[in-house]
N, C-alpha and C. Protein backbone atom coordinates (compact mmCIF):
# COMPACT_ATOMS: atom_id res chain seq x y z
N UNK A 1 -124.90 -2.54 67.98
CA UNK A 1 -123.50 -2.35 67.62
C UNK A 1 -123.36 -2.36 66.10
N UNK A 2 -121.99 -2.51 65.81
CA UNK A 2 -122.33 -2.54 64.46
C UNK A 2 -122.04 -3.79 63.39
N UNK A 3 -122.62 -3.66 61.99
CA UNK A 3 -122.69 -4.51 61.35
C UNK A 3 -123.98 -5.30 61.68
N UNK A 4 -124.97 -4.85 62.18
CA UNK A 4 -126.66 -5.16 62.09
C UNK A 4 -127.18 -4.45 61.64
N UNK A 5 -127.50 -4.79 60.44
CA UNK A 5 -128.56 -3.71 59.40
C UNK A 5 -129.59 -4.90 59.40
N UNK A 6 -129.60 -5.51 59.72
CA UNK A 6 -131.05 -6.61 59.51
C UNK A 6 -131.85 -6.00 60.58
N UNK A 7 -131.55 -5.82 61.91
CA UNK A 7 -132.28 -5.05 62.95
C UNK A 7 -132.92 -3.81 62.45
N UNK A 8 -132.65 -3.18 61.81
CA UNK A 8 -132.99 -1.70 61.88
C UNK A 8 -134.29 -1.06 61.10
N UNK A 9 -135.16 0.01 61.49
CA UNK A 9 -136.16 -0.34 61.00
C UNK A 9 -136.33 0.64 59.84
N UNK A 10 -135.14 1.40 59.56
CA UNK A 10 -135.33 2.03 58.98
C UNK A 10 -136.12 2.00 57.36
N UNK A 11 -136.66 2.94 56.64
CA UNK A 11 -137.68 2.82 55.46
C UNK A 11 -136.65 2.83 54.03
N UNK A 12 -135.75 3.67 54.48
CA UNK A 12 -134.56 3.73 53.87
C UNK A 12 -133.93 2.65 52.93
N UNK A 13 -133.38 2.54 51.46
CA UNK A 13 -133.26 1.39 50.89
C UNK A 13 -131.58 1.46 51.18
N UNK A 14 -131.29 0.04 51.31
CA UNK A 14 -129.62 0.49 51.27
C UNK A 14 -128.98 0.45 50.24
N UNK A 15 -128.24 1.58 50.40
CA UNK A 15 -127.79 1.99 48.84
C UNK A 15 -126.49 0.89 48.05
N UNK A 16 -126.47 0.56 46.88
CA UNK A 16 -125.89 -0.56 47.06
C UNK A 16 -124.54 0.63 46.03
N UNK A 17 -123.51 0.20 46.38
CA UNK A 17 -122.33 0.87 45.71
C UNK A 17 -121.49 0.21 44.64
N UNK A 18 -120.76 0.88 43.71
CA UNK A 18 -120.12 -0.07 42.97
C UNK A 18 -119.39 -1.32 42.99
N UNK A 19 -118.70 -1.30 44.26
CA UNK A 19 -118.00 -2.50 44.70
C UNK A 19 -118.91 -3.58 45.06
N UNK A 20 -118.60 -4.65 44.71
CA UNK A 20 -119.16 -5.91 45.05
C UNK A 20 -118.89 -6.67 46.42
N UNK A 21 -119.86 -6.71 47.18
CA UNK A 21 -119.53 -7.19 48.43
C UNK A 21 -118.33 -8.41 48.48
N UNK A 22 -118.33 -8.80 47.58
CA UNK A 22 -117.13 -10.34 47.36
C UNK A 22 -115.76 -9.59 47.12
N UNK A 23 -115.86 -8.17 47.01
CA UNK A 23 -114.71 -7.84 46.80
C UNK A 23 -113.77 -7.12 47.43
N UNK A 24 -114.72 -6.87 48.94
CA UNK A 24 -114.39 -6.26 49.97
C UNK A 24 -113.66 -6.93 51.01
N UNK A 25 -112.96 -6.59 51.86
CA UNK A 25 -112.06 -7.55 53.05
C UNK A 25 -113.04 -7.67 54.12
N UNK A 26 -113.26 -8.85 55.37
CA UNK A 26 -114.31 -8.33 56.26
C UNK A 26 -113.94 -7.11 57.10
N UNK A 27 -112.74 -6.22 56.95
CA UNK A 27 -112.95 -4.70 57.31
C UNK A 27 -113.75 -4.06 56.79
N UNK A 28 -113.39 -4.03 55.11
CA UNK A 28 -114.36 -3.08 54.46
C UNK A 28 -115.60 -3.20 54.44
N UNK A 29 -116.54 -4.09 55.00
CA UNK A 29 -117.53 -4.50 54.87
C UNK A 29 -118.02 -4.08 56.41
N UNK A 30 -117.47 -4.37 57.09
CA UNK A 30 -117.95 -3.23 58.64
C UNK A 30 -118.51 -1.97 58.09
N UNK A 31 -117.71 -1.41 57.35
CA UNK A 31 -117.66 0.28 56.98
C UNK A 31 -119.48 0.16 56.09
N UNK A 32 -119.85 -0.34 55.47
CA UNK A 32 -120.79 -0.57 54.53
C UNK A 32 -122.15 -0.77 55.68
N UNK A 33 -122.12 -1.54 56.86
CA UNK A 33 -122.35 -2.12 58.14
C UNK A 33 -123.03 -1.00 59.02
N UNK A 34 -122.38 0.25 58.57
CA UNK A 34 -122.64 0.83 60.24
C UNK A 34 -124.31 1.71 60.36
N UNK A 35 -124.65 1.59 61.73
CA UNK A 35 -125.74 2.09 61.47
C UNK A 35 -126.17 3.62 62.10
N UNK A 36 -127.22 4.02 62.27
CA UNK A 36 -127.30 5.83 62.06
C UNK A 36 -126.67 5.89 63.58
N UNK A 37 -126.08 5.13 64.32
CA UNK A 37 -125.62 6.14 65.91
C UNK A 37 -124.17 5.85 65.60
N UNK A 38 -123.97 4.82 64.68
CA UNK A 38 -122.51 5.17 64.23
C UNK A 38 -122.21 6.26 63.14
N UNK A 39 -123.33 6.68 62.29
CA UNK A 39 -122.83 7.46 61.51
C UNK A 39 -122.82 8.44 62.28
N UNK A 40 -124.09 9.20 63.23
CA UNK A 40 -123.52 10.12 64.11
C UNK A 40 -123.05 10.65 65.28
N UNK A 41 -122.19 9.66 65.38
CA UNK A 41 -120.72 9.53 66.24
C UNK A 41 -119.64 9.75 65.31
N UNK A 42 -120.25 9.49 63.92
CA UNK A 42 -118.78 9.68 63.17
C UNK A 42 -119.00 11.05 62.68
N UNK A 43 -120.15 11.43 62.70
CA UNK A 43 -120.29 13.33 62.27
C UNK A 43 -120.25 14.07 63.22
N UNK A 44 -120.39 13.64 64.50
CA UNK A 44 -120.13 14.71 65.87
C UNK A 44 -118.48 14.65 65.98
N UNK A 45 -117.23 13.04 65.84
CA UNK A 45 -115.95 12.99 65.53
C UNK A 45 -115.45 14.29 64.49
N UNK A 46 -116.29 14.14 63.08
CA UNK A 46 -115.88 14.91 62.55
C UNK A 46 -115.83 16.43 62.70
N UNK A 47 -116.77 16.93 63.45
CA UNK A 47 -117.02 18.36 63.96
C UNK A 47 -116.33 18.82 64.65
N UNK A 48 -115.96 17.84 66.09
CA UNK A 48 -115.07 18.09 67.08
C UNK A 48 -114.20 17.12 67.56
N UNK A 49 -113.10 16.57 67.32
CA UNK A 49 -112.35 15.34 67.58
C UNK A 49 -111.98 15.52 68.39
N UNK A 50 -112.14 16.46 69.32
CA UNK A 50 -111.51 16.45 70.26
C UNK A 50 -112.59 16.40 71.78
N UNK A 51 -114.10 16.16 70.93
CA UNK A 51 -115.36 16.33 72.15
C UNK A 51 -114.74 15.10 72.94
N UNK A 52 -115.68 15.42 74.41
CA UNK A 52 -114.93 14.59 75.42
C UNK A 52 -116.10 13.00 75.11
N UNK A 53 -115.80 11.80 76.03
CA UNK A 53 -116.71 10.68 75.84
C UNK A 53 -118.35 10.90 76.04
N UNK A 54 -118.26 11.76 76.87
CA UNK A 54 -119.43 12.20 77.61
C UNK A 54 -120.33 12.81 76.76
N UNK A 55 -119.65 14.25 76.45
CA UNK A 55 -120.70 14.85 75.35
C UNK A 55 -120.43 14.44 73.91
N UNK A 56 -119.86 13.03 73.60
CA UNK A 56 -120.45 12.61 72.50
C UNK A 56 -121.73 11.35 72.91
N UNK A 57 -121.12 10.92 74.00
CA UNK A 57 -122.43 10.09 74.58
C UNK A 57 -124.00 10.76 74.38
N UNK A 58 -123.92 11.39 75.22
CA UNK A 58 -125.30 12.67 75.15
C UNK A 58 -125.32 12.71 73.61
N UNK A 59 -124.72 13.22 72.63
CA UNK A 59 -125.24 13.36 71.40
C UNK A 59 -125.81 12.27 71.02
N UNK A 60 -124.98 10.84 70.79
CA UNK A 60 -126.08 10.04 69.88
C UNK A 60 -126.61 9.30 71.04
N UNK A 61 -127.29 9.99 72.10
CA UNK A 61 -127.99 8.86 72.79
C UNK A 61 -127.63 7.67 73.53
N UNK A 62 -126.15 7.54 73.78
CA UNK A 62 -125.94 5.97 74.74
C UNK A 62 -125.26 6.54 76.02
N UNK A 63 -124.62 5.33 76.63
CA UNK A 63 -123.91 5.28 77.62
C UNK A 63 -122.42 5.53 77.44
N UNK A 64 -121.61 6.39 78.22
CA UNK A 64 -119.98 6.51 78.22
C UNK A 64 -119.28 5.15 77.45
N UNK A 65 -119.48 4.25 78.07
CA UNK A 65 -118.96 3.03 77.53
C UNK A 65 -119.54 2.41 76.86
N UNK A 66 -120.74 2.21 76.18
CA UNK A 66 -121.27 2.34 74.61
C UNK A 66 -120.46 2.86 73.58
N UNK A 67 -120.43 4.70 73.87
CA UNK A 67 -119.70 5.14 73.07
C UNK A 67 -118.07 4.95 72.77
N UNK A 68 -117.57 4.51 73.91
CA UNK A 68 -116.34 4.34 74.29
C UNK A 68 -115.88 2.93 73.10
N UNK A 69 -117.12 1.81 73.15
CA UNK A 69 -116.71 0.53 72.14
C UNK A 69 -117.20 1.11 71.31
N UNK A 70 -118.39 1.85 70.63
CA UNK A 70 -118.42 2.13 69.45
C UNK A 70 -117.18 2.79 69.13
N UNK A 71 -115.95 3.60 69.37
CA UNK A 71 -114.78 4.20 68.86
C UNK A 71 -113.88 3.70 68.35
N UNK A 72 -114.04 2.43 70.06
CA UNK A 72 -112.70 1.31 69.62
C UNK A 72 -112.99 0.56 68.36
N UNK A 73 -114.50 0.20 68.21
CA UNK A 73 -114.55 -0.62 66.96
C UNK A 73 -114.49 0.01 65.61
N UNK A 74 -114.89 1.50 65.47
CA UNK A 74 -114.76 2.70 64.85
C UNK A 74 -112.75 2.32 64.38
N UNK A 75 -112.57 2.48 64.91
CA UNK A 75 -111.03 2.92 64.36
C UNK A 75 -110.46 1.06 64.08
N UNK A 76 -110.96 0.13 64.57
CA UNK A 76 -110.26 -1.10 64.54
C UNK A 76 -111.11 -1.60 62.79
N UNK A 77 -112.05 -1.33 62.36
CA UNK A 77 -112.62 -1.56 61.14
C UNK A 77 -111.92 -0.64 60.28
N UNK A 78 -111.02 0.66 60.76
CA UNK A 78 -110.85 1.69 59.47
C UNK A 78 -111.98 2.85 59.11
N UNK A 79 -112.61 2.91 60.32
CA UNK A 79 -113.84 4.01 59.56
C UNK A 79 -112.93 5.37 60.26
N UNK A 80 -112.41 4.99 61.17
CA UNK A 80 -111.52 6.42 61.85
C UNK A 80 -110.67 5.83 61.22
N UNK A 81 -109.32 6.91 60.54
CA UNK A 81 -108.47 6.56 60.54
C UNK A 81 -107.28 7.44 61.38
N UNK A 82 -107.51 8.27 62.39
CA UNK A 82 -106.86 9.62 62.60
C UNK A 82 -107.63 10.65 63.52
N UNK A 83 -107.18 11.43 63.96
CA UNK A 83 -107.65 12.52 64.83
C UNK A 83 -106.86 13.52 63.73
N UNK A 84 -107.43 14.61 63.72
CA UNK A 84 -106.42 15.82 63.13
C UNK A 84 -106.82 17.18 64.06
N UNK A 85 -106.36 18.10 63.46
CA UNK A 85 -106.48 19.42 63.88
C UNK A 85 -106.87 20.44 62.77
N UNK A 86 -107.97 21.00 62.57
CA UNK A 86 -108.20 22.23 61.67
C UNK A 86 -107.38 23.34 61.90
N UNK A 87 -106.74 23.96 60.88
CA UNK A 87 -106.01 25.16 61.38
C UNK A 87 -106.69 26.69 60.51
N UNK A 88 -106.20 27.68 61.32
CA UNK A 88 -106.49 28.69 60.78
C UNK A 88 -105.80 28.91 59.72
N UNK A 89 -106.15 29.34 58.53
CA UNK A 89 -105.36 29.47 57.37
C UNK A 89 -104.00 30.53 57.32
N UNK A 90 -103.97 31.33 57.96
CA UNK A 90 -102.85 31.84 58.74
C UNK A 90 -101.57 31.42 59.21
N UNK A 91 -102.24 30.11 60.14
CA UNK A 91 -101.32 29.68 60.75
C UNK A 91 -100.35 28.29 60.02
N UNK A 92 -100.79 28.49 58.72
CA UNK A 92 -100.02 27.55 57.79
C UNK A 92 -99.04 28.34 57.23
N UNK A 93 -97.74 27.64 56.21
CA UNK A 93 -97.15 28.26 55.73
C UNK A 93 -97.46 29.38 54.88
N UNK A 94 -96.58 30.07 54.33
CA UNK A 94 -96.65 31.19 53.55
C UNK A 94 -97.38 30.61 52.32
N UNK A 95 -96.44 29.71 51.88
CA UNK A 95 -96.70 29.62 50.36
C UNK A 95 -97.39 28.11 50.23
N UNK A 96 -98.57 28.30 49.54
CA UNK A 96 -99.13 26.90 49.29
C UNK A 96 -99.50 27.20 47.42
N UNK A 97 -99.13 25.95 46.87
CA UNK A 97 -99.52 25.53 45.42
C UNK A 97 -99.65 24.26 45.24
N UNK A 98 -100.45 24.04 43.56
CA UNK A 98 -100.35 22.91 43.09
C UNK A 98 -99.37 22.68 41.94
N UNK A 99 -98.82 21.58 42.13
CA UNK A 99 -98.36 21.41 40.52
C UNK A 99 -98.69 20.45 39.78
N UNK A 100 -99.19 20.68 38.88
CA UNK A 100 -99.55 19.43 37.57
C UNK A 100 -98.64 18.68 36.97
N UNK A 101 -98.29 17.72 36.97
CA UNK A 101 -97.56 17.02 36.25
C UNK A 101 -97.57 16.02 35.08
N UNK A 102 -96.91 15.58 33.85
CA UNK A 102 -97.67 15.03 33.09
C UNK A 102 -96.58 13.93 32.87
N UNK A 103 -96.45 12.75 32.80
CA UNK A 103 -95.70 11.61 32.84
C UNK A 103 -95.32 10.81 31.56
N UNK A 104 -94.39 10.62 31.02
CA UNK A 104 -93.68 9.58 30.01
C UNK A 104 -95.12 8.45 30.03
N UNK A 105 -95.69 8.18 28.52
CA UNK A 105 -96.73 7.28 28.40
C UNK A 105 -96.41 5.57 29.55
N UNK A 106 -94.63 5.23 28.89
CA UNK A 106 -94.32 4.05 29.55
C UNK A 106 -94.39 4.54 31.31
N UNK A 107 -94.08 5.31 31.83
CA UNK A 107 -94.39 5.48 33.08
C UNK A 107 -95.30 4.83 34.16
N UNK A 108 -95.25 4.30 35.13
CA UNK A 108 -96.05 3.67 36.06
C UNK A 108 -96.07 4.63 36.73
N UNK A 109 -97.33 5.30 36.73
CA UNK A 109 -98.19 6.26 37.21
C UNK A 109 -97.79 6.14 39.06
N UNK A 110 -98.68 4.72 39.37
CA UNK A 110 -98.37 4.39 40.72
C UNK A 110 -97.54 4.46 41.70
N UNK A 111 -96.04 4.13 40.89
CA UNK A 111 -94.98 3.90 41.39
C UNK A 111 -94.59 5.50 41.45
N UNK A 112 -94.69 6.31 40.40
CA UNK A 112 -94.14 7.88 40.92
C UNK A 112 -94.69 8.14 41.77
N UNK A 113 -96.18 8.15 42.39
CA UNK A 113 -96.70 9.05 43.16
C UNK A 113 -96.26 8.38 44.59
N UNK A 114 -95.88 7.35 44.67
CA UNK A 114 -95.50 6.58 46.04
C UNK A 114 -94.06 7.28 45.93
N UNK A 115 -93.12 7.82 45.60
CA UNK A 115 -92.11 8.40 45.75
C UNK A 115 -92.05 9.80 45.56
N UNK A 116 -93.17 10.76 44.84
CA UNK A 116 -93.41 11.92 45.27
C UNK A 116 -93.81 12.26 46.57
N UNK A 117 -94.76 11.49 46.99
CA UNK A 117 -95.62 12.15 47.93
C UNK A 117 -94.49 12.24 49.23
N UNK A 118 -93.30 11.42 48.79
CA UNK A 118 -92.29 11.68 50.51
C UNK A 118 -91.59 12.78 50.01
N UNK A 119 -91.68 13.23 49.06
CA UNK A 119 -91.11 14.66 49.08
C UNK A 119 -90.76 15.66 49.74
N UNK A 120 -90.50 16.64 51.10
CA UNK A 120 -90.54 17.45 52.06
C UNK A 120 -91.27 18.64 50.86
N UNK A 121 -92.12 19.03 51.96
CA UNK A 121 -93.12 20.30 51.26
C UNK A 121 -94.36 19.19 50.67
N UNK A 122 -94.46 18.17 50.53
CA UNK A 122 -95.84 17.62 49.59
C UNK A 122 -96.74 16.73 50.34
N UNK A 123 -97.88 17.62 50.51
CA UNK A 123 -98.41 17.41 51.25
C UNK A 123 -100.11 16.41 51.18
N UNK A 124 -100.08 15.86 49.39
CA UNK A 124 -100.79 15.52 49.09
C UNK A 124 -100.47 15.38 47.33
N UNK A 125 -100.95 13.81 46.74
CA UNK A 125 -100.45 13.79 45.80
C UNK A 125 -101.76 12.82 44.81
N UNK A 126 -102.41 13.59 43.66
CA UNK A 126 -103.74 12.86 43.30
C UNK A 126 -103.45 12.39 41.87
N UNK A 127 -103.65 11.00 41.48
CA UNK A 127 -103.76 10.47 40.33
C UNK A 127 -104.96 11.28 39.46
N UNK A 128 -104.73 11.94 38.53
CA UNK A 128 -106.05 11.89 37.44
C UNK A 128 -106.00 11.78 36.27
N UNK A 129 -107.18 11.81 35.33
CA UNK A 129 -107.08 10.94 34.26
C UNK A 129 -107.32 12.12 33.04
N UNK A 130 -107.07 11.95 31.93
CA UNK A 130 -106.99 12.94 30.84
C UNK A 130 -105.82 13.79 30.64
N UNK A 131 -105.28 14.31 30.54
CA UNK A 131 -104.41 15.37 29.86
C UNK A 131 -103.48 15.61 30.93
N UNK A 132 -103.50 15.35 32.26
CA UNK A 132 -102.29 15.93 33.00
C UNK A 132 -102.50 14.49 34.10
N UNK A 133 -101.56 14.18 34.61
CA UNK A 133 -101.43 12.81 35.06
C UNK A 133 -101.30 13.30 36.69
N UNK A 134 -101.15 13.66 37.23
CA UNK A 134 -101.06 14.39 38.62
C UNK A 134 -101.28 15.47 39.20
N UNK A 135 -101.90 15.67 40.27
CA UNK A 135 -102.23 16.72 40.58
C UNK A 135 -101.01 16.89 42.51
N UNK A 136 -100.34 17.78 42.55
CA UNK A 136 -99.49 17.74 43.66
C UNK A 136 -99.59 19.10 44.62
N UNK A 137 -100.05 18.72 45.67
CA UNK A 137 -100.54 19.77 46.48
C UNK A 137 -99.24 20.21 47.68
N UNK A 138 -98.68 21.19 47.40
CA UNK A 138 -97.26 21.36 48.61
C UNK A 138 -97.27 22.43 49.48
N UNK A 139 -96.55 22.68 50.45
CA UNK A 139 -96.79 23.42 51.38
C UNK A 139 -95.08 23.99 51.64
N UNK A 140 -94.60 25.56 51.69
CA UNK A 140 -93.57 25.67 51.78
C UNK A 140 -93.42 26.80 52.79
N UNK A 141 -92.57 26.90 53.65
CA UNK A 141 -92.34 28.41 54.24
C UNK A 141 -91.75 29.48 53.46
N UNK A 142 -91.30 29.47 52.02
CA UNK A 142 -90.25 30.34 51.44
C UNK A 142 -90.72 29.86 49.56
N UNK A 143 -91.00 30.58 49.06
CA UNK A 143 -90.55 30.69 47.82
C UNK A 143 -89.88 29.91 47.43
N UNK A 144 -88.63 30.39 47.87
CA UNK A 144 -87.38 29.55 47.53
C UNK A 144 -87.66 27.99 47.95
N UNK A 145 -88.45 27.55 49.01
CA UNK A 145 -88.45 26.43 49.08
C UNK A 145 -89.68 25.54 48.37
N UNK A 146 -90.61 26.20 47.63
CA UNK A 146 -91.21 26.07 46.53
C UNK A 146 -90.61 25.81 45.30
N UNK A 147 -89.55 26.43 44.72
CA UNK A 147 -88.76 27.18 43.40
C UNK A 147 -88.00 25.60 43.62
N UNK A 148 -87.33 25.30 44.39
CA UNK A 148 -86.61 24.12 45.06
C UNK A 148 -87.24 22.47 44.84
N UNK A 149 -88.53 22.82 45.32
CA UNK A 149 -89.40 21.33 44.79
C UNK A 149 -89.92 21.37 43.56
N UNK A 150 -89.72 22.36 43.04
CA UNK A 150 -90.77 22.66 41.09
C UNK A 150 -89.21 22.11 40.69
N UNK A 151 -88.17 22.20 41.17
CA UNK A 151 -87.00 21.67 40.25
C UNK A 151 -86.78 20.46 40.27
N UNK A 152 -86.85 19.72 41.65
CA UNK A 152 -86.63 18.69 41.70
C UNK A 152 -87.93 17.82 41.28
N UNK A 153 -88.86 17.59 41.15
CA UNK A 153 -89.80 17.32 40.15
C UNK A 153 -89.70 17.52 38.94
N UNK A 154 -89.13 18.54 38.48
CA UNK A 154 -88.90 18.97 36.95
C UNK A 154 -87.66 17.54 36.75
N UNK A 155 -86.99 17.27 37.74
CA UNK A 155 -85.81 16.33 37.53
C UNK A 155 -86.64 15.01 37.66
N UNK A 156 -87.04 14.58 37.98
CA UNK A 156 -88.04 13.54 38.28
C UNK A 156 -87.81 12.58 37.53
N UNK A 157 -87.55 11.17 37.66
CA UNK A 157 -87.51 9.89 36.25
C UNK A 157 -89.25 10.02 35.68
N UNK A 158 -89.12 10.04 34.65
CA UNK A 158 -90.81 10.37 33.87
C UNK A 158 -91.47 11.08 33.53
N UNK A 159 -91.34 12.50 34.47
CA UNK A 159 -92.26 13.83 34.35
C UNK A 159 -91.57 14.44 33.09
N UNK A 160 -92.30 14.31 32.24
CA UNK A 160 -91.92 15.40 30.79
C UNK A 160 -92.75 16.60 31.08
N UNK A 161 -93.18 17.31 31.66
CA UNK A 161 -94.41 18.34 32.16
C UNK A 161 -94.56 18.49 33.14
N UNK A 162 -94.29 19.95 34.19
CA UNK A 162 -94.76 20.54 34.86
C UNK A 162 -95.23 21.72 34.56
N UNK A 163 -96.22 21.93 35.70
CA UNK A 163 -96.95 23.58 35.42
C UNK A 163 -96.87 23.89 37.10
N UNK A 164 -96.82 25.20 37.46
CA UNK A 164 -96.77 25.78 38.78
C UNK A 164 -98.16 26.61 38.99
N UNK A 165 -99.18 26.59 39.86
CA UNK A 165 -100.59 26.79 40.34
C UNK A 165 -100.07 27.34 41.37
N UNK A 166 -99.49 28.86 41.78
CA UNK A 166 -99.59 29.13 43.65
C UNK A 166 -100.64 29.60 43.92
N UNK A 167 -101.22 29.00 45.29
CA UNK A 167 -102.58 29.75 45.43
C UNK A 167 -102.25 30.95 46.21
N UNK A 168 -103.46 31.73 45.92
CA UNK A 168 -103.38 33.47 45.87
C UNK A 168 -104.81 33.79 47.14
N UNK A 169 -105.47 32.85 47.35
CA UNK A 169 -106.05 33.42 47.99
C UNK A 169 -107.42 31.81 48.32
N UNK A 170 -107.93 31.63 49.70
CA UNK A 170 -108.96 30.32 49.38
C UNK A 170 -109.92 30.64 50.26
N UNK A 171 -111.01 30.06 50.37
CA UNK A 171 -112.19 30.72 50.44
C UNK A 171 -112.51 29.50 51.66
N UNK A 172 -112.01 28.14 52.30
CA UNK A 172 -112.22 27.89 53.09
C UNK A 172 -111.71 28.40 54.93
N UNK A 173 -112.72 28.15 55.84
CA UNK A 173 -112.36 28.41 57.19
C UNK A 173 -111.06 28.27 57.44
């Protein structure tokens, strides 16, 4: 199960990561824990979330209800956080962009992006560092309902800077 890496025989060194084990919760430390039939249970999840118990059983080798507690404990540690759905790029809205934003120095970075990201249309919202303070990923059916969120961001408490990125064309499935 998991969180036995002392068992395992692997030759493999474990890789040690920036965080300090003292600084982890005992969730996050499951995640650090898991071993290769959890990682691929978590790469057959990722392929097909929707495979049945069975033929993920058959993949990494156990029993229905093996795999069945490896899931439950999978999602109760935080290593699942979600089921989703891949879509055809089609079948998303019309109009997808980014917008950059650049923030008042006194600004708490943190606190805007926890009140952008409920935005309608924003569908993803990334702190980064150097020259533009946000990166905001939105999703609109209309132009106009694009033209609509570049304003109200432009109104924003803090944002002295926006720029508009529509994407034109993307190269994933």
């Amino acid at each position: 199960m998991l969180g036995n890496r002392a068992g395992t025989t692997s030759m493999m060194p474990v890789k040690q990561d920036f965080v300090r084990p003292t600084q982890l919760s005992n969730r996050e430390r499951y995640i650090f824990d898991l071993d290769h039939k959890d990682r691929a249970l978590l790469k057959a999840l990722k392929a097909n979330s929707r495979a049945s118990l069975v033929s993920l059983a058959r993949d990494i080798d156990l029993s229905r209800s093996a795999t069945h507690d490896r899931i439950a404990k999978l999602e109760e540690i935080g290593a699942i956080k979600g089921y989703t759905v891949r879509l055809h790029r089609e079948a998303l809205p019309e109009v997808r962009a980014f917008f950059t934003l650049q923030f008042e120095t006194s600004a708490a970075q943190s606190e805007q992006v926890l009140v952008i990201k409920e935005l309608p249309n924003v569908e993803a919202v990334y702190c980064l560092s150097g020259d533009i303070d946000a990166l905001v990923y939105c999703e609109a059916e209309t132009v106009s309902e694009l033209s609509d969120l570049r304003d109200q961001l432009a109104r924003h408490d803090g944002v002295t800077a926006i720029s508009t990125r529509q994407i034109l064309a993307t190269s994933q499935d």
